[in-house]
PDB file of N, CA and C in Angstrom:
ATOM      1  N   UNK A   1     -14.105 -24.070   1.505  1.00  0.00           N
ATOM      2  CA  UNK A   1     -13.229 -23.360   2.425  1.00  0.00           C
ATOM      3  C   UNK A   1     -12.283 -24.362   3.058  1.00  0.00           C
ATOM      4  N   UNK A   2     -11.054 -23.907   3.207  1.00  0.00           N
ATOM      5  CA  UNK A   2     -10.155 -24.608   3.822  1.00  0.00           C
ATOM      6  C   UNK A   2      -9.490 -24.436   4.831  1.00  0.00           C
ATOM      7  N   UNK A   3      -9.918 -25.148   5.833  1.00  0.00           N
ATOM      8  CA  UNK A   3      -9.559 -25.017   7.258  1.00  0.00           C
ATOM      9  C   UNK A   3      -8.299 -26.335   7.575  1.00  0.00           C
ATOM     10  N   UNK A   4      -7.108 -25.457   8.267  1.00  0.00           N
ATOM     11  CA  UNK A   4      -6.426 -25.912   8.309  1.00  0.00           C
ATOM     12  C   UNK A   4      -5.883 -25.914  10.020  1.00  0.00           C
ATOM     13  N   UNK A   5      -5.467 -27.195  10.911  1.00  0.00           N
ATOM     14  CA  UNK A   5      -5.242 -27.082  11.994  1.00  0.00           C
ATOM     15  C   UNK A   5      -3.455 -26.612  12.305  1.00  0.00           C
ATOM     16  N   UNK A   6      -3.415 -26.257  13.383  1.00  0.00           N
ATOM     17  CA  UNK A   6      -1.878 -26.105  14.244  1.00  0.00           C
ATOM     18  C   UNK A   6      -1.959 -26.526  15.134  1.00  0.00           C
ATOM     19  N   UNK A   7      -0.999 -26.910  15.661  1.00  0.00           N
ATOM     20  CA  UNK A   7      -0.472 -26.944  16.502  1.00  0.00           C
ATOM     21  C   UNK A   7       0.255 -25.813  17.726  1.00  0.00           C
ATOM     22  N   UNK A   8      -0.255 -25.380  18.449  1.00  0.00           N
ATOM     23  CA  UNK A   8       0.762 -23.951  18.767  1.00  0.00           C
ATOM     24  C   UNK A   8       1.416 -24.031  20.179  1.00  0.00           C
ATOM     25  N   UNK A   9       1.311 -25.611  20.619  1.00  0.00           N
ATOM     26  CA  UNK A   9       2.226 -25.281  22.013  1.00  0.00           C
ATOM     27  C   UNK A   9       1.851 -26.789  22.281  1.00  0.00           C
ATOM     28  N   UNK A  10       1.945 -27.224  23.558  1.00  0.00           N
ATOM     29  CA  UNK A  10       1.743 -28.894  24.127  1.00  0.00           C
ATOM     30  C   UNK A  10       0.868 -28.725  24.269  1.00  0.00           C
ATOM     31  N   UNK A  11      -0.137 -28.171  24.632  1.00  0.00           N
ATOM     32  CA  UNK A  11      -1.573 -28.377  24.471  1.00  0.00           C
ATOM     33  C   UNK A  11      -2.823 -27.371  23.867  1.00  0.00           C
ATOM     34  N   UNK A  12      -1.787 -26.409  22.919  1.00  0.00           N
ATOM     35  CA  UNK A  12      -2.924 -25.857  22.433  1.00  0.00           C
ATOM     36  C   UNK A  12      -2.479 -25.972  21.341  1.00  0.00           C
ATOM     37  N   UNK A  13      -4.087 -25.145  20.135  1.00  0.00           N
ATOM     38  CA  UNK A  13      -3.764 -25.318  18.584  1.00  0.00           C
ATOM     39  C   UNK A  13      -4.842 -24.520  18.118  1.00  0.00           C
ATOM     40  N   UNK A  14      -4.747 -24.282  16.918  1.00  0.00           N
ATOM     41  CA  UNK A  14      -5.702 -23.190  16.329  1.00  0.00           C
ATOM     42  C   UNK A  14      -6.188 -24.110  14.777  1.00  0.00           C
ATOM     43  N   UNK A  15      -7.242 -23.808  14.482  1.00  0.00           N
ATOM     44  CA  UNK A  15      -8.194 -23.681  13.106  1.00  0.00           C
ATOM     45  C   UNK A  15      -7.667 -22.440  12.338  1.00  0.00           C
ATOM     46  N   UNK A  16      -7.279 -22.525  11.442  1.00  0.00           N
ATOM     47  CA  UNK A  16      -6.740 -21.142  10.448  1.00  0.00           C
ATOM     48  C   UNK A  16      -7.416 -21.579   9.061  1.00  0.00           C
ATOM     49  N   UNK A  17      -8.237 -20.130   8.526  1.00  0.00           N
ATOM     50  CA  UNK A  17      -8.269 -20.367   7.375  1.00  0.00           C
ATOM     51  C   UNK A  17      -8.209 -18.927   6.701  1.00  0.00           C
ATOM     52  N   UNK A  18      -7.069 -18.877   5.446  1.00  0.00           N
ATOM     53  CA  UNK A  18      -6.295 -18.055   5.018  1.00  0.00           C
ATOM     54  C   UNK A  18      -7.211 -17.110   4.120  1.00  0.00           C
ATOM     55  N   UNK A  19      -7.443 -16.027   4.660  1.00  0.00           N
ATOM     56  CA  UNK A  19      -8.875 -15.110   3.411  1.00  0.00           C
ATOM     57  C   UNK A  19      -7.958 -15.150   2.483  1.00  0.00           C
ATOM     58  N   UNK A  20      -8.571 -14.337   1.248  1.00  0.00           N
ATOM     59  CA  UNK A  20      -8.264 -14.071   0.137  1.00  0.00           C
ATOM     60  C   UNK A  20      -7.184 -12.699   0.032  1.00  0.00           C
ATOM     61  N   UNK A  21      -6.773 -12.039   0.953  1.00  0.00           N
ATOM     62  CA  UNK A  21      -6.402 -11.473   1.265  1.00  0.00           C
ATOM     63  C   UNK A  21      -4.916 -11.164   1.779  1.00  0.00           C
ATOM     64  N   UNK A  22      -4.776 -12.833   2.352  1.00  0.00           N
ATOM     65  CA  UNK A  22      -4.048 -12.697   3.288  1.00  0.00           C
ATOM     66  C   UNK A  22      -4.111 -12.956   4.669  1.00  0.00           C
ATOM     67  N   UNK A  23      -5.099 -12.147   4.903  1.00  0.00           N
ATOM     68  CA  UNK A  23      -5.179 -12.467   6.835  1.00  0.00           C
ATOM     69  C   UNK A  23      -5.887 -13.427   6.783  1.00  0.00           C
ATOM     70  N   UNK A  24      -6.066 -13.784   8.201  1.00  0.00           N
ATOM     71  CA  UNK A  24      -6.610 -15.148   8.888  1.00  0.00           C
ATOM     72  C   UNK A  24      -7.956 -15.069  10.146  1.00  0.00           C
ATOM     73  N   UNK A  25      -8.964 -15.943   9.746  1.00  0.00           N
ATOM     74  CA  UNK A  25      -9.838 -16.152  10.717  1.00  0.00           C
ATOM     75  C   UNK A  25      -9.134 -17.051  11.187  1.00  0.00           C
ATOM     76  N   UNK A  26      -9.262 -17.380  12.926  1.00  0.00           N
ATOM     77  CA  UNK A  26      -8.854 -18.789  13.585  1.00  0.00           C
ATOM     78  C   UNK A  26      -9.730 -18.796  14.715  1.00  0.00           C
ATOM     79  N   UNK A  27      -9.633 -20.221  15.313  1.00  0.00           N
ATOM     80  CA  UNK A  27     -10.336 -20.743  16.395  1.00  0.00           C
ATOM     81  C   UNK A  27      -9.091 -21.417  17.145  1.00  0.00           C
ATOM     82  N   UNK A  28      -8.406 -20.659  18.505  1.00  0.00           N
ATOM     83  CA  UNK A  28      -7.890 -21.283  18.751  1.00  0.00           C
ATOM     84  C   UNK A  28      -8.609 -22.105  20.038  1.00  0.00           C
ATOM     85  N   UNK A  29      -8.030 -23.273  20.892  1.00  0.00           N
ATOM     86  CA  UNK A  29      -8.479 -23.934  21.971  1.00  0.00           C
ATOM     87  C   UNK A  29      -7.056 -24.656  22.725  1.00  0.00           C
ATOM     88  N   UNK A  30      -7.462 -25.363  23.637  1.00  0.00           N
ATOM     89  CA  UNK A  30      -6.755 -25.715  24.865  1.00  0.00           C
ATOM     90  C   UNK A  30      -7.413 -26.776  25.208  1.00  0.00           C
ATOM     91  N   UNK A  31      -6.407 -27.726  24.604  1.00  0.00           N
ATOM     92  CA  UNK A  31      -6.707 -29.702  24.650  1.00  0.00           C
ATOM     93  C   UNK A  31      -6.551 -29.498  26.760  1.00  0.00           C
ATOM     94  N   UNK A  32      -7.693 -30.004  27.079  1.00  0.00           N
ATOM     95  CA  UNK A  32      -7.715 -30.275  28.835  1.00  0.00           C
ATOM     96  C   UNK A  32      -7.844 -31.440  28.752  1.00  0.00           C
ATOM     97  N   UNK A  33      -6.915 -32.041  29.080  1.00  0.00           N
ATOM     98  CA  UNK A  33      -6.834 -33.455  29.287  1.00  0.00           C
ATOM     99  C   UNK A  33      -7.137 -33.858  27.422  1.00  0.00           C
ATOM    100  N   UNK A  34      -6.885 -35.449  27.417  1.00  0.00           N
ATOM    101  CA  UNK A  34      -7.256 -36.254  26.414  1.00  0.00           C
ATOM    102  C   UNK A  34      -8.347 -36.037  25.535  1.00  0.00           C
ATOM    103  N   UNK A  35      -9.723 -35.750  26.538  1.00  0.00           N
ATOM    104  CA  UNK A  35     -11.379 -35.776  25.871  1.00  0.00           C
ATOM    105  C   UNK A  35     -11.777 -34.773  26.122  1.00  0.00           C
ATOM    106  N   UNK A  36     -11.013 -32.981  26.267  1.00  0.00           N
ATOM    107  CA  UNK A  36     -11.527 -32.292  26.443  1.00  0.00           C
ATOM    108  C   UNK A  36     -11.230 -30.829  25.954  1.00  0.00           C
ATOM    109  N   UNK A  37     -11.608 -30.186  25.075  1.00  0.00           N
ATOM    110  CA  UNK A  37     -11.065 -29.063  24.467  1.00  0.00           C
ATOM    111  C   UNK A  37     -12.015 -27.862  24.546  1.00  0.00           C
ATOM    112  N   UNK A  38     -10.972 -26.965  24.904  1.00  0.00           N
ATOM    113  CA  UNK A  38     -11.939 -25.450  25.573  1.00  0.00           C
ATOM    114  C   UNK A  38     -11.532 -24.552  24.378  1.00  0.00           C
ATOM    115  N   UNK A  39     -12.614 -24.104  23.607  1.00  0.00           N
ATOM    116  CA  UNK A  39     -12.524 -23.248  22.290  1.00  0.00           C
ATOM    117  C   UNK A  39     -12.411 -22.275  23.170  1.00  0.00           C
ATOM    118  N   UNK A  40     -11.018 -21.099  23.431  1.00  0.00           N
ATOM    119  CA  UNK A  40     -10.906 -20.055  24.337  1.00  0.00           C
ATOM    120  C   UNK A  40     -11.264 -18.643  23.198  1.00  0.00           C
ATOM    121  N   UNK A  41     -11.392 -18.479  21.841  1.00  0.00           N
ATOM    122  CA  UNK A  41     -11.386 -17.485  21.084  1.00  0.00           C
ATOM    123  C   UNK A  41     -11.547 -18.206  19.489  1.00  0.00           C
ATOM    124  N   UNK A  42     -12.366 -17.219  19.038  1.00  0.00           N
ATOM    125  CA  UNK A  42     -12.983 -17.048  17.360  1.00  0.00           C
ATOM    126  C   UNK A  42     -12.701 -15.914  16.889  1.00  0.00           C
ATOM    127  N   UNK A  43     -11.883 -15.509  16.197  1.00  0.00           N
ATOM    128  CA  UNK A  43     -11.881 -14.184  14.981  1.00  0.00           C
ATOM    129  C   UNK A  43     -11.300 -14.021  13.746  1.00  0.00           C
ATOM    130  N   UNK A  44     -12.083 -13.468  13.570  1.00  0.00           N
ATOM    131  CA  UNK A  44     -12.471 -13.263  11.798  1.00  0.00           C
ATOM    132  C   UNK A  44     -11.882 -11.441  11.776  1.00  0.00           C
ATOM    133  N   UNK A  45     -10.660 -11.358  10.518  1.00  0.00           N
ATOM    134  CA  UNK A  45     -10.645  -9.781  10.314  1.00  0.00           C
ATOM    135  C   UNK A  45     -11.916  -9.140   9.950  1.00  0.00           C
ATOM    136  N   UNK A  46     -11.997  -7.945  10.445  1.00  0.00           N
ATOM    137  CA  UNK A  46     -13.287  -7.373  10.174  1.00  0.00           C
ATOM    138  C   UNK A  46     -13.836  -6.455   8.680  1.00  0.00           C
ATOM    139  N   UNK A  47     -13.100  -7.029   7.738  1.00  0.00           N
ATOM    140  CA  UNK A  47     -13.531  -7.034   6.510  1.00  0.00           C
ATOM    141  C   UNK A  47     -14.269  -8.173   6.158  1.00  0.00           C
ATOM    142  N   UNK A  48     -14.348  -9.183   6.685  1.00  0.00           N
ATOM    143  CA  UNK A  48     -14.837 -10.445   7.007  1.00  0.00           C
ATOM    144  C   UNK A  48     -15.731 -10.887   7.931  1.00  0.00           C
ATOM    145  N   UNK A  49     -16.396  -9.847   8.835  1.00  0.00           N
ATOM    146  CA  UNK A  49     -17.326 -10.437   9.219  1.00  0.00           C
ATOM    147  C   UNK A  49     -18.287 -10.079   8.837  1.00  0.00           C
ATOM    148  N   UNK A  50     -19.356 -11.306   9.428  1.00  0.00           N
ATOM    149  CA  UNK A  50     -20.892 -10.782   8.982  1.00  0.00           C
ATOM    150  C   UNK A  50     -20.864 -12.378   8.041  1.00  0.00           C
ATOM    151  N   UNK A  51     -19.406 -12.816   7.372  1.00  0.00           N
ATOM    152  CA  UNK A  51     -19.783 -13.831   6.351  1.00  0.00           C
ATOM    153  C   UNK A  51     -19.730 -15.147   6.628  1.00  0.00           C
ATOM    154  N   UNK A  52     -20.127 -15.740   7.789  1.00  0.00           N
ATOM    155  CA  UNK A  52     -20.418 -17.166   7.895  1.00  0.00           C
ATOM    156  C   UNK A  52     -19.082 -17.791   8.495  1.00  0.00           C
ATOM    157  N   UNK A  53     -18.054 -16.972   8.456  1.00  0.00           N
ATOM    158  CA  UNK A  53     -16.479 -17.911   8.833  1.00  0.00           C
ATOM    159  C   UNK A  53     -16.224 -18.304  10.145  1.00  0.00           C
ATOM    160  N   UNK A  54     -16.979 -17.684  11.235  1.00  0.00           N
ATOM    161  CA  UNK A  54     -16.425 -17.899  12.367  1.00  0.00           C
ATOM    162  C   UNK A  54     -17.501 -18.780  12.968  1.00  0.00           C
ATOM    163  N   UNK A  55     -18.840 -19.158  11.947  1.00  0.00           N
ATOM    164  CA  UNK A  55     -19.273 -20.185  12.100  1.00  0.00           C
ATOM    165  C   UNK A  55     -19.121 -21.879  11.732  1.00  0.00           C
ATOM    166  N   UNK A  56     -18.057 -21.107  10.485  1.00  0.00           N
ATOM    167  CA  UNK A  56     -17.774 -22.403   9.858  1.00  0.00           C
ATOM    168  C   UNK A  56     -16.578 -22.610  10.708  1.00  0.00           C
ATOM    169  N   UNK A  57     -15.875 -21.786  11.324  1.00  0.00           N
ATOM    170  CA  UNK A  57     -14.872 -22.489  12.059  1.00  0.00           C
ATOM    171  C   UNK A  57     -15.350 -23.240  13.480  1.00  0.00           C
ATOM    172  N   UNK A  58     -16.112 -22.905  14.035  1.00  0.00           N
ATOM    173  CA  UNK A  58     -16.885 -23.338  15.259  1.00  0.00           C
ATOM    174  C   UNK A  58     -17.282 -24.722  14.750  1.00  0.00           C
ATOM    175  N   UNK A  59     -18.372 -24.778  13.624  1.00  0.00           N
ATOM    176  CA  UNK A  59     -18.676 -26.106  13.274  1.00  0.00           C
ATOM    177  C   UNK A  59     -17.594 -27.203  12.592  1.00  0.00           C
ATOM    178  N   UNK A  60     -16.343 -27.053  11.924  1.00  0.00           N
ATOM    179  CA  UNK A  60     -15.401 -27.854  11.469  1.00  0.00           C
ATOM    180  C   UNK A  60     -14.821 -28.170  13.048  1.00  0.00           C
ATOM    181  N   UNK A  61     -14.387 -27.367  13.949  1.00  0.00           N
ATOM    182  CA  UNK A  61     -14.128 -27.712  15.270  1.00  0.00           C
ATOM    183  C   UNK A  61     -14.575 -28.516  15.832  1.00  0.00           C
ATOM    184  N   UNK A  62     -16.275 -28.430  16.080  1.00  0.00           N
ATOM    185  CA  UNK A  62     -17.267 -29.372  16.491  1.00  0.00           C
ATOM    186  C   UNK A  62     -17.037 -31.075  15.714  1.00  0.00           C
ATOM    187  N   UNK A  63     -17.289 -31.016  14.537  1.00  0.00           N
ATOM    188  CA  UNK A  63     -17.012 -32.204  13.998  1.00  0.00           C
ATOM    189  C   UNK A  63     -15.096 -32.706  14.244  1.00  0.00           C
ATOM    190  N   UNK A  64     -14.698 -32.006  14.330  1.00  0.00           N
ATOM    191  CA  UNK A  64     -13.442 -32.752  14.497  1.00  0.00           C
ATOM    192  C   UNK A  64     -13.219 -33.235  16.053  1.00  0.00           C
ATOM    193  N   UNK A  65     -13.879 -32.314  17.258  1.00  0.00           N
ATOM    194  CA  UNK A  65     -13.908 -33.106  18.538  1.00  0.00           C
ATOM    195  C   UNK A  65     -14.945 -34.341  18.418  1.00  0.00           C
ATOM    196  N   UNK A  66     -16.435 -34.261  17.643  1.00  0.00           N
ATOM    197  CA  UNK A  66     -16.669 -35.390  17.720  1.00  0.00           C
ATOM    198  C   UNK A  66     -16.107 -36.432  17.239  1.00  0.00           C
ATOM    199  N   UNK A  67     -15.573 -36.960  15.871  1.00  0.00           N
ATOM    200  CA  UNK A  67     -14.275 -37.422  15.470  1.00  0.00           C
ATOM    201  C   UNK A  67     -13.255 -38.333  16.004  1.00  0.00           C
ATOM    202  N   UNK A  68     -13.448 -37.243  16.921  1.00  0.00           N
ATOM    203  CA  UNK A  68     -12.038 -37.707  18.237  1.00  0.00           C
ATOM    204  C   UNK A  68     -12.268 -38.239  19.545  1.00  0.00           C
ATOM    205  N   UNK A  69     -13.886 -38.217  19.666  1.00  0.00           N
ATOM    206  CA  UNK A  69     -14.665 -38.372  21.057  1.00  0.00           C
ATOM    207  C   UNK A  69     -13.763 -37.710  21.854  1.00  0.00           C
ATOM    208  N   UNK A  70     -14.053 -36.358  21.184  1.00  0.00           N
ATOM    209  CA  UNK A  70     -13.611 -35.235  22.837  1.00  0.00           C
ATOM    210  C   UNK A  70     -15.388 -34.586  22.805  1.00  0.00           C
ATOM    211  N   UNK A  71     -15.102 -33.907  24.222  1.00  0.00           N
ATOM    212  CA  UNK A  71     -16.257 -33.060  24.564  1.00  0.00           C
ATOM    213  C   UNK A  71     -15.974 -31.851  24.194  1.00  0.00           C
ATOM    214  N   UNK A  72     -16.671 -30.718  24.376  1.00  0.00           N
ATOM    215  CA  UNK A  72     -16.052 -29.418  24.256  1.00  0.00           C
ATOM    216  C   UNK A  72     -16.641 -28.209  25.376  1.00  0.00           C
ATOM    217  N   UNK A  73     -15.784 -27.732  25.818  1.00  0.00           N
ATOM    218  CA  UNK A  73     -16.112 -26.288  26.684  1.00  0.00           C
ATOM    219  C   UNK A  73     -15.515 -24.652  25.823  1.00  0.00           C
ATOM    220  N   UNK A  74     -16.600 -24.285  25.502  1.00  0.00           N
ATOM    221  CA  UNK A  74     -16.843 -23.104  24.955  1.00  0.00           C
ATOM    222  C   UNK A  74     -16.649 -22.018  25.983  1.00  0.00           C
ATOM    223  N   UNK A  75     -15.679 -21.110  26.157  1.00  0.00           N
ATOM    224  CA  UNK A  75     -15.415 -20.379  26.811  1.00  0.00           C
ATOM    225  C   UNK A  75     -15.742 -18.706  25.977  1.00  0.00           C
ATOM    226  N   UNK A  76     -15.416 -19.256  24.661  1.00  0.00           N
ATOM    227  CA  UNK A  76     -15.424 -17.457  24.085  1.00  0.00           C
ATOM    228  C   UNK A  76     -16.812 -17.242  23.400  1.00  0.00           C
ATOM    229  N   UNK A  77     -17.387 -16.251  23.798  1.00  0.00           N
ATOM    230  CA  UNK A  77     -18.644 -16.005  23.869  1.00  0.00           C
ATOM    231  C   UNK A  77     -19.321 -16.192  22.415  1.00  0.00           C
ATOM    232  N   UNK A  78     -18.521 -16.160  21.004  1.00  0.00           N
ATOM    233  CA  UNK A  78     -18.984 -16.398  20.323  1.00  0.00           C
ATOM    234  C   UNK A  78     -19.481 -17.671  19.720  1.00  0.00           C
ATOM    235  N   UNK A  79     -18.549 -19.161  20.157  1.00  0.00           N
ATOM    236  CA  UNK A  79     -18.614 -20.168  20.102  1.00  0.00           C
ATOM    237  C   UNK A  79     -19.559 -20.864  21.457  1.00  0.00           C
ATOM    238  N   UNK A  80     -19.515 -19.986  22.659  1.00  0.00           N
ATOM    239  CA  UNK A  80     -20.955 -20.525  23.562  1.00  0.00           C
ATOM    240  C   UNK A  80     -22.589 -20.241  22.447  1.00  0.00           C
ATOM    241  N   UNK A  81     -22.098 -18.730  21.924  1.00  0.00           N
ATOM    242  CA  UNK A  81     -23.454 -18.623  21.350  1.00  0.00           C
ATOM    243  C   UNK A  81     -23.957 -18.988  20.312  1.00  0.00           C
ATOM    244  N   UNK A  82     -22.892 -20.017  19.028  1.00  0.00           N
ATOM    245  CA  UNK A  82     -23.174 -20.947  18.543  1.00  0.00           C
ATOM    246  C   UNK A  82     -23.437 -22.261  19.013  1.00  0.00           C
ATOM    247  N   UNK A  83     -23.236 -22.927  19.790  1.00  0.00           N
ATOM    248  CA  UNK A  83     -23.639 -24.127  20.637  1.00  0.00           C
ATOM    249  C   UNK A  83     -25.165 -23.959  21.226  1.00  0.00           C
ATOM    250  N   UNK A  84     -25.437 -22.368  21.372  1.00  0.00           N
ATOM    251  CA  UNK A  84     -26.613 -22.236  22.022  1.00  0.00           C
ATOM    252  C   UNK A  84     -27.933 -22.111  20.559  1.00  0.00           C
ATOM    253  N   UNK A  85     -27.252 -21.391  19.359  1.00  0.00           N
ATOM    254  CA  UNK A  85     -28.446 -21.714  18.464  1.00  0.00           C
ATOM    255  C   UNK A  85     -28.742 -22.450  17.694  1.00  0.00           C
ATOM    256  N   UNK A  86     -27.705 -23.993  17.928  1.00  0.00           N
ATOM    257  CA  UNK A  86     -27.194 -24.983  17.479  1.00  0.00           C
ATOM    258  C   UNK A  86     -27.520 -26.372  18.588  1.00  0.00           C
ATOM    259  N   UNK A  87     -28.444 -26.485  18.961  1.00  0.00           N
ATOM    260  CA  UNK A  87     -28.835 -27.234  19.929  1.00  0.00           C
ATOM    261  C   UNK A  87     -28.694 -29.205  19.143  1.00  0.00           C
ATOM    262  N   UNK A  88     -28.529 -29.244  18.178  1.00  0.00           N
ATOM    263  CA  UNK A  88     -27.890 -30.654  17.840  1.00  0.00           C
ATOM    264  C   UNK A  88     -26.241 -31.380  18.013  1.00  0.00           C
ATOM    265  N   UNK A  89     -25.919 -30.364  18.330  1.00  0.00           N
ATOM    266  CA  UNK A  89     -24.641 -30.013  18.920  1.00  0.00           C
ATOM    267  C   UNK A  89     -24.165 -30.259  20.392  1.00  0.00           C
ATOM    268  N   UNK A  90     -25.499 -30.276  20.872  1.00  0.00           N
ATOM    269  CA  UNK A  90     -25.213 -30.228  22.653  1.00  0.00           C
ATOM    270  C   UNK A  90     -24.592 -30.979  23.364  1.00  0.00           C
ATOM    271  N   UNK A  91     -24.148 -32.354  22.808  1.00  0.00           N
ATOM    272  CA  UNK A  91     -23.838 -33.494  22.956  1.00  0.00           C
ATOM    273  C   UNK A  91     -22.638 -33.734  23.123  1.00  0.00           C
ATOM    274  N   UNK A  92     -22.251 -32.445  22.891  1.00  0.00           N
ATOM    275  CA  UNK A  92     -20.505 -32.342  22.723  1.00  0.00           C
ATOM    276  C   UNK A  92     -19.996 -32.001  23.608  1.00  0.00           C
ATOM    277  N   UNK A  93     -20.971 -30.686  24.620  1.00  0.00           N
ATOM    278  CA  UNK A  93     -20.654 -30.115  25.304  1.00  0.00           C
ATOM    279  C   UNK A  93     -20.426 -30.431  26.606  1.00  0.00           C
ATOM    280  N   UNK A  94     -19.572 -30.065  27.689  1.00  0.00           N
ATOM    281  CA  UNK A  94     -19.156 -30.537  28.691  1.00  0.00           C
ATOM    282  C   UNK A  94     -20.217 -30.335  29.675  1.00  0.00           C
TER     283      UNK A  94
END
């Protein structure tokens, strides 16, 4: 799968990865300061869920703030509740 980043303003940017289809799952967030990025939203079209994408976008996210030695604050409930059944992860978190 290919996850691809943006850029979408001075401090925010999104994870996009293009279904087969056409449409797009993304993860966008909001760089706070230098070492700190708040994943504000995860979605996947809903012909698409249920299949692992909005986990794989949460976790390519995760590895790219560690990467970067940022922390992360999970604001959208789906990416708090991966961090929560993902407890090797915690380390990231703010």
């Amino acid at each position: 799968m290919t996850i691809i980043q943006e850029e979408t303003g001075s401090n925010k940017g999104r994870y996009v990865k293009t279904m087969g289809d056409g449409s797009e799952a993304q993860l966008t967030f909001i760089n706070a300061g230098e070492d700190i990025m708040v994943i504000d939203h995860v979605g996947v079209p809903p012909q698409f869920r249920g299949g692992g994408i909005a986990a794989q976008l949460v976790q390519h996210a995760a590895h790219e703030a560690r990467a970067a030695g940022k922390k992360i604050t999970p604001i959208c409930p789906y990416a708090a509740m991966w961090f929560k059944r993902h407890p090797e992860w915690s380390d990231l978190l703010t």
